[in-house]
N, C-alpha and C. Protein backbone atom coordinates (compact mmCIF):
# COMPACT_ATOMS: atom_id res chain seq x y z
N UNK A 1 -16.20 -30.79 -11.50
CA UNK A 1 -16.14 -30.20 -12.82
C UNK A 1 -14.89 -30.68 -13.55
N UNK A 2 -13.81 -30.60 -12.99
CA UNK A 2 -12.76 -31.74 -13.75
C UNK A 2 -12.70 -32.82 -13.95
N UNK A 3 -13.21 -33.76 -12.82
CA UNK A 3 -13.37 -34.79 -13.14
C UNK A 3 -13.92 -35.17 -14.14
N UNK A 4 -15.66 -34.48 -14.70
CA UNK A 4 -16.05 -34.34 -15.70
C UNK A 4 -15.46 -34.30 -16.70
N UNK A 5 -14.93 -33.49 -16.74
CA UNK A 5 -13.79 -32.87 -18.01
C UNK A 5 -13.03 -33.87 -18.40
N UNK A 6 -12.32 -34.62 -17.34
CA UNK A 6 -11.30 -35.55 -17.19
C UNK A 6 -12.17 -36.86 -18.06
N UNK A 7 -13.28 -37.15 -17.92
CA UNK A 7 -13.62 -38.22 -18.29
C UNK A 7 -13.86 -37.54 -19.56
N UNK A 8 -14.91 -36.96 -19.83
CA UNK A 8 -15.08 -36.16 -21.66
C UNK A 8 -13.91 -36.58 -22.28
N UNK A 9 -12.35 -35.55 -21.90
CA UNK A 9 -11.47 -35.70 -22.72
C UNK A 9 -10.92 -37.62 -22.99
N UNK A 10 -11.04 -38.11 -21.74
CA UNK A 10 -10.83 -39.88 -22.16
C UNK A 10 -11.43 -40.63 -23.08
N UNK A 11 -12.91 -40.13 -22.61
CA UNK A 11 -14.11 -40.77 -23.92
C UNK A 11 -13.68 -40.28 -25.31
N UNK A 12 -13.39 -38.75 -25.57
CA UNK A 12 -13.26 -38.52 -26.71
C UNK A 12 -11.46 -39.01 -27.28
N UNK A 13 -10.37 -39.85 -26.32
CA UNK A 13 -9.78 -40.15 -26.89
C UNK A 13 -10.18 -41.42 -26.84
N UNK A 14 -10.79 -42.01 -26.57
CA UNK A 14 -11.01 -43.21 -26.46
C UNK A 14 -11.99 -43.78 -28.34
N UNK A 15 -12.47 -43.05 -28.48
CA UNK A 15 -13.21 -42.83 -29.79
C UNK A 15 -12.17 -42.72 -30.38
N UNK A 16 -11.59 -41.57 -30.81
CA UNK A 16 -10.26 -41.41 -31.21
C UNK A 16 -9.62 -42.73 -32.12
N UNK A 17 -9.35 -43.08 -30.49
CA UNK A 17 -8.54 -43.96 -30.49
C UNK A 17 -9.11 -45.60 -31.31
N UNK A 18 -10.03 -45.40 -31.17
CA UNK A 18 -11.05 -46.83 -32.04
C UNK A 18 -10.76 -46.54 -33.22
N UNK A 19 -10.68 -45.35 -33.76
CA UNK A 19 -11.25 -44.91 -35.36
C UNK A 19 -9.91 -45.28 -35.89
N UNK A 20 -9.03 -44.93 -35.03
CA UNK A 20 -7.69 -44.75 -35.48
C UNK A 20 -6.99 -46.15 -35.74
N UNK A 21 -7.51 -47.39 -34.93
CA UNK A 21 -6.88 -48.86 -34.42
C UNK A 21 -7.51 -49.11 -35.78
N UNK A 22 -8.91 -48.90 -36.20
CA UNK A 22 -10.00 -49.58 -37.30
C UNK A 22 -9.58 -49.16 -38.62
N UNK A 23 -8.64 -47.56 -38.49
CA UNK A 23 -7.93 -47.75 -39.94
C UNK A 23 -7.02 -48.31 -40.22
N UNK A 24 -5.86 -48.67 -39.16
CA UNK A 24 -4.75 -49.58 -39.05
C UNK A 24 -4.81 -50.26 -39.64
N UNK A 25 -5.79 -51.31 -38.51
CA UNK A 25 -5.93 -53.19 -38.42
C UNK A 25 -6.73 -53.21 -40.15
N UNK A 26 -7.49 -52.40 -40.78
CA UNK A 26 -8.43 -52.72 -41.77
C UNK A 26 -8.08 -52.18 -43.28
N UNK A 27 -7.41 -50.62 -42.67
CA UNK A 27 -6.40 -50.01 -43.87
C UNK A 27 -8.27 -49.57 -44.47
N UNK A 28 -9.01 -49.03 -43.99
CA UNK A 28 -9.95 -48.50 -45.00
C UNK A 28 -10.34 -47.39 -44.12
N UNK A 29 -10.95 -46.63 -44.70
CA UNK A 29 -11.79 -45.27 -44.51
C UNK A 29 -13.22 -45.25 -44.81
N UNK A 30 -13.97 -44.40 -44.35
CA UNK A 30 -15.43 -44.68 -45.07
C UNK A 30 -15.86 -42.96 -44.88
N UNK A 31 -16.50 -42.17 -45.76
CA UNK A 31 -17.58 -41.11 -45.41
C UNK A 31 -18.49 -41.07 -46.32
N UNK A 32 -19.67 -40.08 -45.49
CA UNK A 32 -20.88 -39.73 -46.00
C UNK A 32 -21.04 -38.33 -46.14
N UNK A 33 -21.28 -37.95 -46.89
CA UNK A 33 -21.30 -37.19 -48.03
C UNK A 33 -23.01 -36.43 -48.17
N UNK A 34 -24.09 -35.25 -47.76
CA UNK A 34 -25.17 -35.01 -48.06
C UNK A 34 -25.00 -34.93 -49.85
N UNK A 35 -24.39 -33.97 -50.24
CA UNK A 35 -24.40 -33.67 -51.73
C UNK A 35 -22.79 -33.66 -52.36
N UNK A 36 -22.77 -34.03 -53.81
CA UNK A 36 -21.65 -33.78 -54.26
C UNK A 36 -20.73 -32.49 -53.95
N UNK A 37 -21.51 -31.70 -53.72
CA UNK A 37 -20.75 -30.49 -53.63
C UNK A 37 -20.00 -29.82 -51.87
N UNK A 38 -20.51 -31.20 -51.06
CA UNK A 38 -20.04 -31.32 -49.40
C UNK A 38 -18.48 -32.05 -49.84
N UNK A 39 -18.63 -33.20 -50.65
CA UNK A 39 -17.80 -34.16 -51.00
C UNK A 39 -16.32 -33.32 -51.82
N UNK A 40 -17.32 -32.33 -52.55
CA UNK A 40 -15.73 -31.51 -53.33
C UNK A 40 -15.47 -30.60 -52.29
N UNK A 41 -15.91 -30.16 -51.55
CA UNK A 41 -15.36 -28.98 -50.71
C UNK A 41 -14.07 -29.54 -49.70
N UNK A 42 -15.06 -31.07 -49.36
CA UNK A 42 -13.87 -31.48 -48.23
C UNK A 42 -12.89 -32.11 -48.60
N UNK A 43 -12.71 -32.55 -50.13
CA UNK A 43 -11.27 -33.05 -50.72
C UNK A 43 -10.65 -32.01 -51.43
N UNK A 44 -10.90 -31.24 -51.41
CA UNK A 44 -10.16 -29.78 -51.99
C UNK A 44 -8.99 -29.89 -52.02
N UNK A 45 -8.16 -30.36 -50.94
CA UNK A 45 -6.71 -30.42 -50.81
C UNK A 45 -6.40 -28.94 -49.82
N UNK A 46 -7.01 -28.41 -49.87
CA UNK A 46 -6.74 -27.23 -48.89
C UNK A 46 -6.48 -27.15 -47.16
N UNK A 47 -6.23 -28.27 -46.90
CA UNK A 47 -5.49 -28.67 -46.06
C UNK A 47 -6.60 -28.54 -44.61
N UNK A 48 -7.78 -28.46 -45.31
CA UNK A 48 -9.42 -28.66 -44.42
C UNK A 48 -9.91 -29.96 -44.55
N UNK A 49 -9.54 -30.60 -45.14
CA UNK A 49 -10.45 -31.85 -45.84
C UNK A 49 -9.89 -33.39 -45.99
N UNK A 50 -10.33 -34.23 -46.57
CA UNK A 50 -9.25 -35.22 -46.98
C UNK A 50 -9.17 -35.27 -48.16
N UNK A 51 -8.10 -35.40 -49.49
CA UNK A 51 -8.43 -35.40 -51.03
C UNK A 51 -9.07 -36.92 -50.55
N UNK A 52 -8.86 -37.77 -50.35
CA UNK A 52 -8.78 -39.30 -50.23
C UNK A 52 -10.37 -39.71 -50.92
N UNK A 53 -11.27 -38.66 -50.22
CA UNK A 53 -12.53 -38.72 -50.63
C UNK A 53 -12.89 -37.97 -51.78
N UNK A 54 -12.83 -37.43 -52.79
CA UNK A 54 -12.85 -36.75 -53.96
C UNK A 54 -13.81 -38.46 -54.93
N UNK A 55 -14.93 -37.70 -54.99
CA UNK A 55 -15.47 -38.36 -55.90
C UNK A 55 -14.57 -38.52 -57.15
N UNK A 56 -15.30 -39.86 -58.10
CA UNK A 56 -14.89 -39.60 -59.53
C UNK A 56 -15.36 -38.76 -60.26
N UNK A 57 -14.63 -38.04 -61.27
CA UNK A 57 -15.01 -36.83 -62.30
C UNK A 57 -16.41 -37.01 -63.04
N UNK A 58 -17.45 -38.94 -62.86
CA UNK A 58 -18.06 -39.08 -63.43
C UNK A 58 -19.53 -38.69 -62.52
N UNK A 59 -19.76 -38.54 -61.10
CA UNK A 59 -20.52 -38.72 -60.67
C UNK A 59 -21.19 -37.24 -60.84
N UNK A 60 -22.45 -36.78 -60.90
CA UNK A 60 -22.99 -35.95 -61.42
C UNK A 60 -23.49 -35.13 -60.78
N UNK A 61 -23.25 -33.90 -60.74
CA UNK A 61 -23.38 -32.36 -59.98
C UNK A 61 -24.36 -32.67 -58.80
N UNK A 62 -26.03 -33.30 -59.08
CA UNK A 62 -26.83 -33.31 -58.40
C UNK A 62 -26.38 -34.41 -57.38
N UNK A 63 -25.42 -35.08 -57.57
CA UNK A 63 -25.39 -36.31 -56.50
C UNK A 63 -25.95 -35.72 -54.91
N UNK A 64 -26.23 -36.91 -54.56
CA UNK A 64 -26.66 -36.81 -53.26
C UNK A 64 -26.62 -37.98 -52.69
N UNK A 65 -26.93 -38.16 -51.48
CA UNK A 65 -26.15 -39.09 -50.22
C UNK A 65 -25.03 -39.91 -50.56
N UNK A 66 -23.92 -39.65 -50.90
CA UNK A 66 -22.69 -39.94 -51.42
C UNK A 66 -22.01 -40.85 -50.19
N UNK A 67 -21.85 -42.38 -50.22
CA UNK A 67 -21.19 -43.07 -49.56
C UNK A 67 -19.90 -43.51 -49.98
N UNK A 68 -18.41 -42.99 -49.26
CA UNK A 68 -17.57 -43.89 -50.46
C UNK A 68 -16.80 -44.13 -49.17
N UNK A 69 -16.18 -45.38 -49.70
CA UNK A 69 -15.22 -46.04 -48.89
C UNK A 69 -14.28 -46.65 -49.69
N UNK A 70 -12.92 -45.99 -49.10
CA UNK A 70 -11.57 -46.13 -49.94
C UNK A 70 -10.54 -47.08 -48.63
N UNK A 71 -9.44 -47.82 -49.14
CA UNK A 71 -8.76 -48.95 -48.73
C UNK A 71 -7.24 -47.43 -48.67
N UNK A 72 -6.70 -47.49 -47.61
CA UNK A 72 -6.22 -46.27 -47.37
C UNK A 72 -4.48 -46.81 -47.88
N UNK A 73 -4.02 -48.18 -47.99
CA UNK A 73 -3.35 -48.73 -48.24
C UNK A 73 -2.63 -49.30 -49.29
N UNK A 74 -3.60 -49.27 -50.38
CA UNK A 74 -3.41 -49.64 -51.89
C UNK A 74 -4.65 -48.97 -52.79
N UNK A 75 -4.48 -49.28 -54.16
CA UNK A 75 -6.03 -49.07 -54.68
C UNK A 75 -7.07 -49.99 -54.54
N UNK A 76 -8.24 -49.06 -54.55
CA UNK A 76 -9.57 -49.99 -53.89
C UNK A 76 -10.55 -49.37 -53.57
N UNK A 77 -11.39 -48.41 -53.97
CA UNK A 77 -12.61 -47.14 -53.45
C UNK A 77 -14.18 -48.05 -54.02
N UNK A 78 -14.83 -47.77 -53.24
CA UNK A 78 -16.59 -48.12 -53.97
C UNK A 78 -17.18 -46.62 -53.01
N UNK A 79 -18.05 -46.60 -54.30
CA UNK A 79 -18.67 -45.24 -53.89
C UNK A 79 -20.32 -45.99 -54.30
N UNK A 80 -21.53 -45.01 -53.59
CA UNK A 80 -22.75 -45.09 -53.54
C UNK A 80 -23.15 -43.72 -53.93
N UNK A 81 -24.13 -43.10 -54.88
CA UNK A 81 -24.86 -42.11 -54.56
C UNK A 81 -26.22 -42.10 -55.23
N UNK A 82 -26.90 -41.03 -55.37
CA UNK A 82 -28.14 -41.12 -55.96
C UNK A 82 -28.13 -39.70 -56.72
N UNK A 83 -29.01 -39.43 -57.82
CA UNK A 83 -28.72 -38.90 -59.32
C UNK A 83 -29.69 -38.90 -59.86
N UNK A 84 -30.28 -38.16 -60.70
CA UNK A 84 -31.32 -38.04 -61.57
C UNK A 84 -31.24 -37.67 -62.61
N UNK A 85 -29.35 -37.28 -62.75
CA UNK A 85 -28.95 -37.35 -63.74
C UNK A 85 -28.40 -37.93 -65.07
N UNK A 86 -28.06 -38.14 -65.70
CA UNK A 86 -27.51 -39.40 -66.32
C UNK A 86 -25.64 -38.96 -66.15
N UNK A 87 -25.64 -40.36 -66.08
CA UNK A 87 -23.71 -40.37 -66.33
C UNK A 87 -22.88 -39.83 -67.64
N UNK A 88 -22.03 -39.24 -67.38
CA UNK A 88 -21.31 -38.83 -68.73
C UNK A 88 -21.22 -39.56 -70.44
N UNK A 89 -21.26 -39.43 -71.26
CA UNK A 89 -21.64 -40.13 -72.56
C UNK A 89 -20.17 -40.19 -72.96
N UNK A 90 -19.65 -38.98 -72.45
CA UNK A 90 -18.36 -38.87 -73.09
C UNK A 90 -17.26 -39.36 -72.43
N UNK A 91 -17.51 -40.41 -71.03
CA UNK A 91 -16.65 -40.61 -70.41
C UNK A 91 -17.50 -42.46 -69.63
N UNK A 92 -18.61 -42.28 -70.25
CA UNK A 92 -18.99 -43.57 -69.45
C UNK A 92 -19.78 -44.51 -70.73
N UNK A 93 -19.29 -45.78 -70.71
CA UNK A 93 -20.42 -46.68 -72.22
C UNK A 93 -20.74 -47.95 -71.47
N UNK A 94 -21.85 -48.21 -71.57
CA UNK A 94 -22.12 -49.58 -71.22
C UNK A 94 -21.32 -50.75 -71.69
N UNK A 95 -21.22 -51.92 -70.56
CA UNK A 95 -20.04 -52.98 -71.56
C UNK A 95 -20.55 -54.01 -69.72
N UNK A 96 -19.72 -55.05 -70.43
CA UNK A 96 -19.38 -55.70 -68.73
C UNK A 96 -18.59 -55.32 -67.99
N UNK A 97 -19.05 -55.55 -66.75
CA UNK A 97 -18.12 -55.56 -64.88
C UNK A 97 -17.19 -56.24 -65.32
N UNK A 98 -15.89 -56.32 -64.38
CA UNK A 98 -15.02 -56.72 -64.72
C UNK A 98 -14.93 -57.16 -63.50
N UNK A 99 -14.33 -58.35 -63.00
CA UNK A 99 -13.27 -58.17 -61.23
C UNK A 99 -14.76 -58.03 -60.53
N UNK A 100 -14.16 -57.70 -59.20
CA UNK A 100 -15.11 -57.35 -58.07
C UNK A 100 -14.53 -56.51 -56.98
N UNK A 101 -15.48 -55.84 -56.86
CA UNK A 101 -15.08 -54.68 -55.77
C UNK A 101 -14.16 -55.30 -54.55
N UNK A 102 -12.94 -54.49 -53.85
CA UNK A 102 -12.33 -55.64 -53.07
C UNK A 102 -12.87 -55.03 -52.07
N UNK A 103 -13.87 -54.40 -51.67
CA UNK A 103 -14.12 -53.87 -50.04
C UNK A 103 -15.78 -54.13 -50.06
N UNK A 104 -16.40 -54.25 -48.90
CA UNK A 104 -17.73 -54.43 -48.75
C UNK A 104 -17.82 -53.12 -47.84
N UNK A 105 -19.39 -53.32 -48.01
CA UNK A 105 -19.79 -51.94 -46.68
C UNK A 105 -21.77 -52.44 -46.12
N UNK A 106 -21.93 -52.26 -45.33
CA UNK A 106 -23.41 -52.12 -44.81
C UNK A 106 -24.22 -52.18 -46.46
N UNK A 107 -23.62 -50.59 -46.91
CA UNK A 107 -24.63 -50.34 -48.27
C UNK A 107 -24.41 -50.73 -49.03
N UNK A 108 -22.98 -51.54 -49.48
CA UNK A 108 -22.88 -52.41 -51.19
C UNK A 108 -24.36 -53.53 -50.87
N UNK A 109 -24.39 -53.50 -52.17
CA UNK A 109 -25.63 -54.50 -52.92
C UNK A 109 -24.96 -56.11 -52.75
N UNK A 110 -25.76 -56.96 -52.08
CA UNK A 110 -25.03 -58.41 -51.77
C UNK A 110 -24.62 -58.95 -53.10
N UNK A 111 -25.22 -58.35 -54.09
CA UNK A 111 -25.23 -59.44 -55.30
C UNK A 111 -24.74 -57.88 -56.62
N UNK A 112 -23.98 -58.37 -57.11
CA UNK A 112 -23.45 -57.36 -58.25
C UNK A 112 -23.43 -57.92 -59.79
N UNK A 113 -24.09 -57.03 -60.38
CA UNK A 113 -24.53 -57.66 -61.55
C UNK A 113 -23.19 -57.62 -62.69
N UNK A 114 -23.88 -58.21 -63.76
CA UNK A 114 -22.17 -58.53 -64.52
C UNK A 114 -22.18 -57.61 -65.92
N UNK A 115 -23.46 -56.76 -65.92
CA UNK A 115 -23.54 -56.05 -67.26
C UNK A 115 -23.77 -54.71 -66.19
N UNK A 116 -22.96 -53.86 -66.80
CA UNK A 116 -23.06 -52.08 -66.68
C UNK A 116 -22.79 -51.08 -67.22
N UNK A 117 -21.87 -50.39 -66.66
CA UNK A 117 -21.20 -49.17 -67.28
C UNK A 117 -19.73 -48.75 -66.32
N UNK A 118 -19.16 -48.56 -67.66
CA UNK A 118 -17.13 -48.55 -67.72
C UNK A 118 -17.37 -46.80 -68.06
N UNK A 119 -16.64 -46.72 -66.37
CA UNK A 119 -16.44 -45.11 -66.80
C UNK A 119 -15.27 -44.85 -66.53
N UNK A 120 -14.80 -44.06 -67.52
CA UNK A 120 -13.50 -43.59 -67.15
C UNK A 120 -12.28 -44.50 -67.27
N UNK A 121 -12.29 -45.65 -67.98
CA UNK A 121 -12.00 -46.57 -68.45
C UNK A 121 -11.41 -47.85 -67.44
N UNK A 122 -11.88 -47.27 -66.14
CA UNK A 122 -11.59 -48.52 -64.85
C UNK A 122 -12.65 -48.63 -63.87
N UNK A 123 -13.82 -47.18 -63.71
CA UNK A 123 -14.64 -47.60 -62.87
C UNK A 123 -15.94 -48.46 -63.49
N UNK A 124 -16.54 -49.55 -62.43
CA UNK A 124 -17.44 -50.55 -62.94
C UNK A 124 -18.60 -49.54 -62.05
N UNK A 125 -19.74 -49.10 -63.13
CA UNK A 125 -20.54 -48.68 -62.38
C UNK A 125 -22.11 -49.60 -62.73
N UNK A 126 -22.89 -49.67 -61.59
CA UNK A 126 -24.15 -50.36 -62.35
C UNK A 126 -25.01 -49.53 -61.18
N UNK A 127 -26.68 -50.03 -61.60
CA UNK A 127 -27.62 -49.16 -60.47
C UNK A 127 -28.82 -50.27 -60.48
N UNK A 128 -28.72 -49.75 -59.28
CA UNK A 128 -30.06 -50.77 -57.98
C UNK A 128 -30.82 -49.77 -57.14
N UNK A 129 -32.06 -50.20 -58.00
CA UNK A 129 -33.28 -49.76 -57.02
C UNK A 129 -32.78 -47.81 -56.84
N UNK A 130 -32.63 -47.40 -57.79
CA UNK A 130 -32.65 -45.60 -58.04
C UNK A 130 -31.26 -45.45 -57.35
N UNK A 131 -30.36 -45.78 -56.96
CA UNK A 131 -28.90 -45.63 -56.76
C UNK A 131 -27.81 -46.10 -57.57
N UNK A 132 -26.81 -45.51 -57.64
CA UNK A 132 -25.64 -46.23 -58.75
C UNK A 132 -24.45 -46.35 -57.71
N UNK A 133 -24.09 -47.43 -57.94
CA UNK A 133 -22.45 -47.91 -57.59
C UNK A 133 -21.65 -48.08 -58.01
N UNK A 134 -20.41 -48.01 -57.82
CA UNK A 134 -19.41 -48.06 -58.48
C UNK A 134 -17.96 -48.26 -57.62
N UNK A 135 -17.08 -48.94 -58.53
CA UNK A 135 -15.90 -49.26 -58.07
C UNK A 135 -14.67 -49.63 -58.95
N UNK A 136 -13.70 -48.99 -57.86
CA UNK A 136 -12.29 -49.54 -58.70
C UNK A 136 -11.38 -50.12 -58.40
N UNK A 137 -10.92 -50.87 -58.66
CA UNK A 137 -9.59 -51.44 -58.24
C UNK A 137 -8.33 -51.48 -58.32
N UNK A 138 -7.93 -50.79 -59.47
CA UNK A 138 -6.51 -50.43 -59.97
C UNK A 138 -6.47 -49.42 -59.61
């Protein structure tokens, strides 16, 4: 029964210990998110959560499966979610992409288009196939 134990607690530093080398060596973070409102609870700042992940002010109440991955080192976040809402009018206008996202993930889109929407006057957001993306770099 200890021995057991003994190995559990190794494996689980051993995990640990991966997650921890992969933010180092890479300087990024990644979570998933069911709904916007999982995503505000756990950046609250209330000392439960990470702020790190705090959506932008633009992404919209209903969001859902919320992917974002932030560069833990400088600026640099791309976020994924899905919406049926529309984006803010008063905070988002169509125009061109600017730059390019500096981080990739499994779910960024291989190919990023060059016409979208400027929200918030630095994030590049555009949408593929019923999802919107977005990213910033400054």
């Amino acid at each position: 029964m200890v021995a057991l134990a003994a190995v559990g607690t190794a494996a689980s530093l051993g995990l640990t210990g991966c997650a921890l080398v992969d933010e180092f060596t890479s300087h990024q973070k990644e979570r998933v998110f069911a709904t916007v409102a999982d995503a505000l609870a756990d950046g609250s700042g209330d000392g439960d959560g990470d702020a790190t992940f705090m959506p932008p002010p633009f992404v919209p109440g209903d969001a859902t499966d919320l992917k974002i991955r932030v560069i833990t080192n400088g600026p640099g976040d791309i976020i994924r979610f899905t919406s049926a809402s529309p984006l803010p009018d008063d905070t988002c206008d169509a125009g061109a992409l600017v730059g390019s996202p500096l981080l990739e993930s499994t779910w960024w889109p291989a190919e990023v288009p060059t016409e979208g929407i400027v929200c918030d006057s630095d994030w590049q957001v555009f949408q593929v196939n019923g999802n919107t993306y977005a990213w910033v770099s400054v």
